[in-house]
Protein backbone atom coordinates (compact mmCIF):
# COMPACT_ATOMS: atom_id res chain seq x y z
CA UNK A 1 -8.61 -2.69 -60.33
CA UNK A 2 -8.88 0.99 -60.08
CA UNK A 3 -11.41 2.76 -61.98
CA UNK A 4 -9.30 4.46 -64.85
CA UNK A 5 -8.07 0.80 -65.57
CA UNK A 6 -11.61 -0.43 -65.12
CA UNK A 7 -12.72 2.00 -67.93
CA UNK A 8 -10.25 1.84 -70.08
CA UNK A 9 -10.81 -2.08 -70.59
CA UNK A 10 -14.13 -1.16 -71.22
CA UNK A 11 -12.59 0.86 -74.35
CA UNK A 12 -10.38 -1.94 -75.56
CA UNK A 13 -13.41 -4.39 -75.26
CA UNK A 14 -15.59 -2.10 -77.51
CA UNK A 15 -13.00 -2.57 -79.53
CA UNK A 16 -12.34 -6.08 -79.85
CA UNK A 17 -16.22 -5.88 -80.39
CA UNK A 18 -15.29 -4.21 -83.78
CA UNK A 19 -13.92 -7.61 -84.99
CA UNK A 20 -17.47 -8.98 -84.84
CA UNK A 21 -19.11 -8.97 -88.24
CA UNK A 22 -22.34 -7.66 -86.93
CA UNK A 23 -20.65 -4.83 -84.97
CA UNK A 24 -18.37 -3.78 -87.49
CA UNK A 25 -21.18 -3.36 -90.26
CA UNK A 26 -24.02 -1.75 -88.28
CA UNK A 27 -21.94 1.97 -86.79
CA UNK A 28 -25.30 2.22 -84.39
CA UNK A 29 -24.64 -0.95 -83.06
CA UNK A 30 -20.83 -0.22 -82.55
CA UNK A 31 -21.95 3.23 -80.68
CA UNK A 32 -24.28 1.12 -78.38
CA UNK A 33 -21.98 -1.73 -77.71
CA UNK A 34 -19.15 0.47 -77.08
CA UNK A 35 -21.51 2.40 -74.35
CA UNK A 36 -22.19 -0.77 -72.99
CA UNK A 37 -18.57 -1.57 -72.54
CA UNK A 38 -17.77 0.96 -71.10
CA UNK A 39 -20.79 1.27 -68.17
CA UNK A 40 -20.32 -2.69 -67.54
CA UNK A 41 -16.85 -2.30 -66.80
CA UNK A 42 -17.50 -0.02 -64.28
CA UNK A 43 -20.77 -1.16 -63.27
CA UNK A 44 -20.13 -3.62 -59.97
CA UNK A 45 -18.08 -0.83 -58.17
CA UNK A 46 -21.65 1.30 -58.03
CA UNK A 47 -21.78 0.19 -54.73
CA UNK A 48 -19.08 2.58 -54.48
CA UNK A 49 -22.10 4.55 -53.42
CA UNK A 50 -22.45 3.03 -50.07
CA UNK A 51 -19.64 5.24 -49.05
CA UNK A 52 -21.86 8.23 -48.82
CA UNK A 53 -23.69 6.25 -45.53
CA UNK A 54 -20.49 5.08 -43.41
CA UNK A 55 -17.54 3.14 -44.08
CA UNK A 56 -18.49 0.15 -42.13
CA UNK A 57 -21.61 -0.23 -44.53
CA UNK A 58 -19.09 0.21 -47.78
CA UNK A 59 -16.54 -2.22 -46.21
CA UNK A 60 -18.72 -4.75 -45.47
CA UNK A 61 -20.41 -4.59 -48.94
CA UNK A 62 -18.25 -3.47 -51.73
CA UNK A 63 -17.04 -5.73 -54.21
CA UNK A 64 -19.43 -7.89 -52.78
CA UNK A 65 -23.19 -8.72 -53.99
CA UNK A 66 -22.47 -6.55 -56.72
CA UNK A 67 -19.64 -8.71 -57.71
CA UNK A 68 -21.65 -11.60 -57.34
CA UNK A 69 -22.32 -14.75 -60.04
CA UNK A 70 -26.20 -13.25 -60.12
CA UNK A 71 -25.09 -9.64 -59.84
CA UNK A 72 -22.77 -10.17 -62.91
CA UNK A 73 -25.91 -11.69 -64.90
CA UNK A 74 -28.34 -8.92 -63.60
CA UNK A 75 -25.42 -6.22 -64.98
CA UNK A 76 -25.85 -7.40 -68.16
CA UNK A 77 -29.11 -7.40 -69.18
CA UNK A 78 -30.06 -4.13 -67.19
CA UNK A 79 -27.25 -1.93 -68.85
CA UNK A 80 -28.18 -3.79 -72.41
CA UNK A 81 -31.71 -3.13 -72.46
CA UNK A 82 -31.79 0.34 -70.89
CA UNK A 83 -29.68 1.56 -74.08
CA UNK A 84 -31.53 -0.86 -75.95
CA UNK A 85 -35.00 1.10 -75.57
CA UNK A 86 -32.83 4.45 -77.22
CA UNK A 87 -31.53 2.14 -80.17
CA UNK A 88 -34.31 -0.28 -80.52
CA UNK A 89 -32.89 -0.79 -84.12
CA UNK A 90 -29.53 -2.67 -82.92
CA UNK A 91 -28.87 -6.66 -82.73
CA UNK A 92 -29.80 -6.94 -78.82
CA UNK A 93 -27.98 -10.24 -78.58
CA UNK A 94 -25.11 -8.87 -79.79
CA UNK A 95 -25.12 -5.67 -77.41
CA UNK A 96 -25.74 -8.04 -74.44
CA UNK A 97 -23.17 -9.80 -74.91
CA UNK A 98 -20.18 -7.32 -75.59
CA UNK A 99 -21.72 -5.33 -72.66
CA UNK A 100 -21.85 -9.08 -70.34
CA UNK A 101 -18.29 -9.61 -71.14
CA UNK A 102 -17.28 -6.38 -69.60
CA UNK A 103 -18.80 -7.46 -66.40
CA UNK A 104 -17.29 -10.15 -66.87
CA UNK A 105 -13.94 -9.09 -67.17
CA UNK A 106 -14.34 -6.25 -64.23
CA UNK A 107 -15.16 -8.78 -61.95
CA UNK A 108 -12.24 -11.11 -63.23
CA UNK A 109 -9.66 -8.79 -62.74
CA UNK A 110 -10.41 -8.08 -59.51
CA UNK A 111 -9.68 -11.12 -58.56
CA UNK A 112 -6.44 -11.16 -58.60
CA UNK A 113 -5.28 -8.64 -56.44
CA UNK A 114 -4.90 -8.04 -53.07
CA UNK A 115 -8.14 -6.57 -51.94
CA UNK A 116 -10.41 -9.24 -53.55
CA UNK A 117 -13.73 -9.56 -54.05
CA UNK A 118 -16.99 -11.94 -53.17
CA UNK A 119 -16.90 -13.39 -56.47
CA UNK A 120 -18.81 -16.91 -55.83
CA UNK A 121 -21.48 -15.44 -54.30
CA UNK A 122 -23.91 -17.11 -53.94
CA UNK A 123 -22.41 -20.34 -53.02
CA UNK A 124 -19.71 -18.67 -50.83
CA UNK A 125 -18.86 -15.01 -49.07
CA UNK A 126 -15.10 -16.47 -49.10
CA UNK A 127 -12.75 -13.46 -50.24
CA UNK A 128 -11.16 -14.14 -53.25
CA UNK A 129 -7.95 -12.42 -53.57
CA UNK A 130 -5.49 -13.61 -55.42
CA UNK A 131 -2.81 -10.80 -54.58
CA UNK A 132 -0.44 -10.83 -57.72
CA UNK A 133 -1.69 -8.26 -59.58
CA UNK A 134 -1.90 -4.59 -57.93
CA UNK A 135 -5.26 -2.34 -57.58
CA UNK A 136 -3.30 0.33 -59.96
CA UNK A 137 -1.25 -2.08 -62.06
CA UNK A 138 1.00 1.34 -63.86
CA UNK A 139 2.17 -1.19 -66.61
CA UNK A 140 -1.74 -2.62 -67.26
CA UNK A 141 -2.69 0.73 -67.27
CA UNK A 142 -0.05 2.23 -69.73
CA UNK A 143 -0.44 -0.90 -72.34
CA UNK A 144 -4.52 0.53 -72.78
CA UNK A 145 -3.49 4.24 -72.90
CA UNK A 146 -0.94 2.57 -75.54
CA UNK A 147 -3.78 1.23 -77.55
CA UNK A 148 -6.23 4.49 -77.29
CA UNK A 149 -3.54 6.37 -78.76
CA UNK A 150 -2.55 3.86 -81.63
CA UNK A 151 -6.87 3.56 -82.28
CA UNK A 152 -6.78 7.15 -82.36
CA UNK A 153 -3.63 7.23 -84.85
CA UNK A 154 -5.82 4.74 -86.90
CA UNK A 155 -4.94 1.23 -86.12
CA UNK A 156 -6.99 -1.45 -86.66
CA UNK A 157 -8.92 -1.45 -83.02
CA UNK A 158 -9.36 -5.18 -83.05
CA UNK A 159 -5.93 -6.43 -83.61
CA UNK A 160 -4.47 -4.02 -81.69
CA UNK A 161 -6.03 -4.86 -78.61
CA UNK A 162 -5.96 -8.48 -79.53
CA UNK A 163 -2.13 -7.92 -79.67
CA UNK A 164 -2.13 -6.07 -76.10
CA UNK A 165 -4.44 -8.30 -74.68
CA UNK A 166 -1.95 -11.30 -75.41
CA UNK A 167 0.53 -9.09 -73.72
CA UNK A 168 -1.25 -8.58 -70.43
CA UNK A 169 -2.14 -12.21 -70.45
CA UNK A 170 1.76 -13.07 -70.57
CA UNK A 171 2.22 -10.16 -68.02
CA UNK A 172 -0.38 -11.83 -65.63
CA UNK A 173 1.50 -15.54 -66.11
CA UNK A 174 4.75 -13.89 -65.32
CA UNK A 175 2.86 -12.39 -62.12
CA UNK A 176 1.51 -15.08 -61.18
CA UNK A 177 5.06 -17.18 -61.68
CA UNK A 178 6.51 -14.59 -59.16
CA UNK A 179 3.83 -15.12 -56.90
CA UNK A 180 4.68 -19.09 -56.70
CA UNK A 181 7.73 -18.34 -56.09
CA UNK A 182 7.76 -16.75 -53.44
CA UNK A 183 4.57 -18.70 -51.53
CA UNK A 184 7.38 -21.47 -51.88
CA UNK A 185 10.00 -19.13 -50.15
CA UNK A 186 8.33 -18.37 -47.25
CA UNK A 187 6.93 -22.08 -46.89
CA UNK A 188 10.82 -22.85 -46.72
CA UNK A 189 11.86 -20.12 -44.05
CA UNK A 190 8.65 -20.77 -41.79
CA UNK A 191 7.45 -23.51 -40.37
CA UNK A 192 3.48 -24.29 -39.23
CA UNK A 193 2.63 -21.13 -42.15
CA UNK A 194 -1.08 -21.16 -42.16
CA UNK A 195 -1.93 -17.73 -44.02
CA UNK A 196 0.00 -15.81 -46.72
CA UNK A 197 -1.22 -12.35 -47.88
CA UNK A 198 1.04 -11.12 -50.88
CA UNK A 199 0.56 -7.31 -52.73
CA UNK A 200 2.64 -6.68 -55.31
CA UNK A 201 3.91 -3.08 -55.36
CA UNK A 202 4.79 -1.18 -58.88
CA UNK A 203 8.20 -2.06 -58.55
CA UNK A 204 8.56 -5.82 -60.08
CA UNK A 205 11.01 -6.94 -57.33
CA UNK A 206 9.31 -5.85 -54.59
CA UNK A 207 6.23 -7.28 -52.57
CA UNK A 208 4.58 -6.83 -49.48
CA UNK A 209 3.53 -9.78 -47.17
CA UNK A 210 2.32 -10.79 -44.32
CA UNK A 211 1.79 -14.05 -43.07
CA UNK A 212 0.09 -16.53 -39.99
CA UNK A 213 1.93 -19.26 -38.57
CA UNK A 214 0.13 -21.11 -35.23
CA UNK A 215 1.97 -18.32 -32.98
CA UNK A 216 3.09 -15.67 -34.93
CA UNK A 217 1.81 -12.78 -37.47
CA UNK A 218 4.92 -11.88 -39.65
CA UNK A 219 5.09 -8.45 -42.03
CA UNK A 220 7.42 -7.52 -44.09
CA UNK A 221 8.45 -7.79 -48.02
CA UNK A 222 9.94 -9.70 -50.87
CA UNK A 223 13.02 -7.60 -52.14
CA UNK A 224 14.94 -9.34 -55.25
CA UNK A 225 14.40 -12.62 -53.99
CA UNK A 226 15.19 -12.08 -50.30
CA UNK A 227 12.52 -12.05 -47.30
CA UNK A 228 12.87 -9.06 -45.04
CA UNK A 229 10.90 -9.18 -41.66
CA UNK A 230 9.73 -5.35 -40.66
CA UNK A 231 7.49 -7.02 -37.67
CA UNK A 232 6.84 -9.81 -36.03
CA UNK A 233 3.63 -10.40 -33.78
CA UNK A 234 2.47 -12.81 -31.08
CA UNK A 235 -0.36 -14.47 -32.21
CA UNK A 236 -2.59 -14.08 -29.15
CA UNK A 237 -6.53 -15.10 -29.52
CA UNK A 238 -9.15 -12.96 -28.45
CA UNK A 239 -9.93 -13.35 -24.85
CA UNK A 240 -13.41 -14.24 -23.76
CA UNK A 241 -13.62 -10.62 -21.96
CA UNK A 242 -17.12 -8.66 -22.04
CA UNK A 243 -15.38 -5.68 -23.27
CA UNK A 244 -14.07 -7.35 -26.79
CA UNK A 245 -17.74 -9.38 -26.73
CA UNK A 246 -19.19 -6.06 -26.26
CA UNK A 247 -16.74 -4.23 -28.95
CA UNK A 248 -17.39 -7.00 -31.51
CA UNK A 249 -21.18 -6.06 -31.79
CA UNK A 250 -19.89 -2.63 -33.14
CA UNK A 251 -20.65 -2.60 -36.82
CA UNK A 252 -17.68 -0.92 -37.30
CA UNK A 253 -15.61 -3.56 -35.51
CA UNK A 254 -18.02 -6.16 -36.83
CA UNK A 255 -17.50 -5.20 -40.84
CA UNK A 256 -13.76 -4.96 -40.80
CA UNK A 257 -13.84 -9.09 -39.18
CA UNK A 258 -15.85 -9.98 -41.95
CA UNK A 259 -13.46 -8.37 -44.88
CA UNK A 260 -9.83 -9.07 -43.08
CA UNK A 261 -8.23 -11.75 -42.81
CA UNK A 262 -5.15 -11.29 -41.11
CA UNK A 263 -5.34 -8.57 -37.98
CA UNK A 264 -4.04 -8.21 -34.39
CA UNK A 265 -5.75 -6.27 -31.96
CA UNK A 266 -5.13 -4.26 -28.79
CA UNK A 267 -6.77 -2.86 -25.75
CA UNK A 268 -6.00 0.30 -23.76
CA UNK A 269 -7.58 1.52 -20.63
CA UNK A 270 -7.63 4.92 -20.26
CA UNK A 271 -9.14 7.01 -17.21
CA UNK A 272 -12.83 7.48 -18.64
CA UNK A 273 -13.04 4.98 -21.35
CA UNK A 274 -11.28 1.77 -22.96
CA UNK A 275 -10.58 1.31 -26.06
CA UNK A 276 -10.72 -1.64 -28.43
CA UNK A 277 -8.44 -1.91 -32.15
CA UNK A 278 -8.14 -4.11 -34.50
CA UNK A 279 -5.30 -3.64 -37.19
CA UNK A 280 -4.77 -5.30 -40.32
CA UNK A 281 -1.78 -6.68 -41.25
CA UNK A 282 -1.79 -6.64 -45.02
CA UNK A 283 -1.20 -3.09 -45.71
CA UNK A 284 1.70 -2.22 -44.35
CA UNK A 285 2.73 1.34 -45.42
CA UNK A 286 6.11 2.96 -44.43
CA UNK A 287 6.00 1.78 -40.60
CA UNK A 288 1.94 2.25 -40.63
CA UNK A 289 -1.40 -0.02 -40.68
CA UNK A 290 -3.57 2.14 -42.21
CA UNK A 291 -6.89 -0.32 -42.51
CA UNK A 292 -8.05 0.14 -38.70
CA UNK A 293 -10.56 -0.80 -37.01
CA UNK A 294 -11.60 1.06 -33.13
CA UNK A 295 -13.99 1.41 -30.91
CA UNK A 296 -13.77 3.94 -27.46
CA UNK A 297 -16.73 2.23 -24.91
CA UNK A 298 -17.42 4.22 -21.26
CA UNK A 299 -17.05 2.78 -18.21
CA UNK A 300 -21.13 2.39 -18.61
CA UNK A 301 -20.61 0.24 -21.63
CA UNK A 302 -21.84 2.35 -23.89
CA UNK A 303 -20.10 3.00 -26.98
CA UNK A 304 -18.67 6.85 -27.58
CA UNK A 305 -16.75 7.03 -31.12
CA UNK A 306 -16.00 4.10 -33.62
CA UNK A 307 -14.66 4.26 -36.73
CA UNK A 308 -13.37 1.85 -39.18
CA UNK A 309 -11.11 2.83 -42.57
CA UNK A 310 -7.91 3.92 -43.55
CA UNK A 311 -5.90 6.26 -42.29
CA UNK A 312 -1.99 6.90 -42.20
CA UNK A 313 -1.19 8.57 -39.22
CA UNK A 314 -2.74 8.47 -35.44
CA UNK A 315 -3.34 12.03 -35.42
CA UNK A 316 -5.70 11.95 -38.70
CA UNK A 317 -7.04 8.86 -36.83
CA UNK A 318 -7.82 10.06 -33.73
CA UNK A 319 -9.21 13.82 -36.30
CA UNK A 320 -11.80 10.55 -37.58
CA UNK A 321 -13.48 9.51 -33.92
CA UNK A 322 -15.91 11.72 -33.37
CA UNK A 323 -15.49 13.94 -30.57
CA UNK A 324 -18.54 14.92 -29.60
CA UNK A 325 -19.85 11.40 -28.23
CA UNK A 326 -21.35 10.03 -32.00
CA UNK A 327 -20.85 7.13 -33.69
CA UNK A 328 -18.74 8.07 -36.69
């Protein structure tokens, strides 16, 4: 999820917190839990961070280790007992485990949408993505500004966000529901369908796909029941060439391979340099694949500008590669 969300179910855990007899009588204790909340709900996506090195390093890592089974332990007790040693007074138990929960529950969410996250780490680096619910869910988001406002008006916190909690659990089922269906669609319009990628956009009838049979990629959407095809790619394997071998040792190239799952790629030759893309196929965004992948190599094989990210137009990508013969 996106931060705001993120934070905001920190809030609405606090909270819930408030219906816990220890919480409720000790207002220290409610103070630290509810700082605890809301720093473990944001806490994994620190490794937003890595974004101030390159994008290659923050693609390759984010929502990874630090959404990890040990990462979502070691979140916990760090954030606990740092505002633990200001409040030495409070129940530690009980702000561990308000403040563990809303690791917890960042990391769950994730899940489910489209970008995913390394959540069984350590036993596997397999993206989990779900792809029913969207990064910035609008109607998530307004159901916890909702419940600020009625806590602020002076409604019991913990039955109100019980109340809205049961709400975005139905509104998850009913995501999920339209997800099914339409995984069952496209298995009965395609044959040999390996892959499916689904991101649901804010409107409720409409969803992007794209999809891998054994020779084609397919993009397109899921408007009010109906499949609509935008592209259609040959699905064409890389050759064994010493360019792409060469290309693939790019940690650019290399960290968008390990995060995407469903790409295409092209080469160009140009007069003084050729030049190797990769383009992913889930993100189609009025006519554009933004999530990129390139890499420009001499005629020396030696690599002048690489880049990996997003960006939605060729003229902001091409404003990216570094002109001046760097590694961007």
């Amino acid at each position: 999820m996106d931060t705001g969300t993120h934070i905001t179910m920190g809030i609405a855990l606090g909270g819930i917190a408030t219906l816990d007899p220890i919480v409720q009588q000790d207002t220290t204790l409610f103070t630290a839990v509810m700082l605890g909340t809301i720093i473990g709900s944001h806490a994994p996506d620190f490794d937003t961070v890595l974004k101030l090195r390159d994008n290659a390093t923050y693609i390759r890592h984010h929502r990874g280790i630090t959404h990890s089974i040990p990462a979502v332990i070691f979140w916990g007790i760090l954030i606990s007992s740092i505002i633990y040693l200001f409040v030495p007074e409070v129940s530690f138990s009980h702000l561990w485990l308000w403040t563990f929960l809303a690791v917890i529950l960042h990391v769950f969410v994730d899940i489910f949408n489209a970008y995913g996250t390394q959540a069984y780490r350590p036993f596997t680096k397999k993206w989990v993505a779900h792809g029913f619910i969207s990064t910035f869910d609008p109607y998530i988001f307004s159901l916890h500004v909702i419940g600020i406002i009625a806590w602020l008006l002076g409604a019991n916190p913990g039955y109100t966000w019980l109340m809205i909690y049961c709400i975005i659990v139905l509104y998850y089922i009913k995501r999920y529901i339209d997800k099914r269906e339409i995984v069952k669609m496209i298995h009965g319009n395609f044959d040999h369908v390996e892959q499916i990628a689904t991101s649901p956009t804010i409107k409720q009838n409409v969803w992007r796909i794209a999809l891998t049979t054994d020779q084609h990629y397919f993009v397109g959407k899921v408007k009010d029941g109906h499949i609509e095809i935008d592209d259609k790619f040959y699905r064409i394997p890389l050759p064994d060439d010493p360019i792409i071998k060469f290309a693939l040792k790019d940690k650019n190239i290399s960290a968008f391979l390990s995060f995407s799952p469903i790409y295409r790629w092209e080469i160009n030759m140009y007069d003084d340099f050729t030049e190797v893309r990769f383009i992913d196929l889930r993100y189609r965004s009025e006519g554009h694949y933004p999530f990129v992948a390139i890499v420009q190599i001499d005629d020396n094989m030696r690599i002048m500008n690489s880049y990996t990210g997003w960006v939605f137009s060729e003229e902001k990508l091409q404003d990216k590669l570094n002109l001046d013969g760097n590694i961007v």
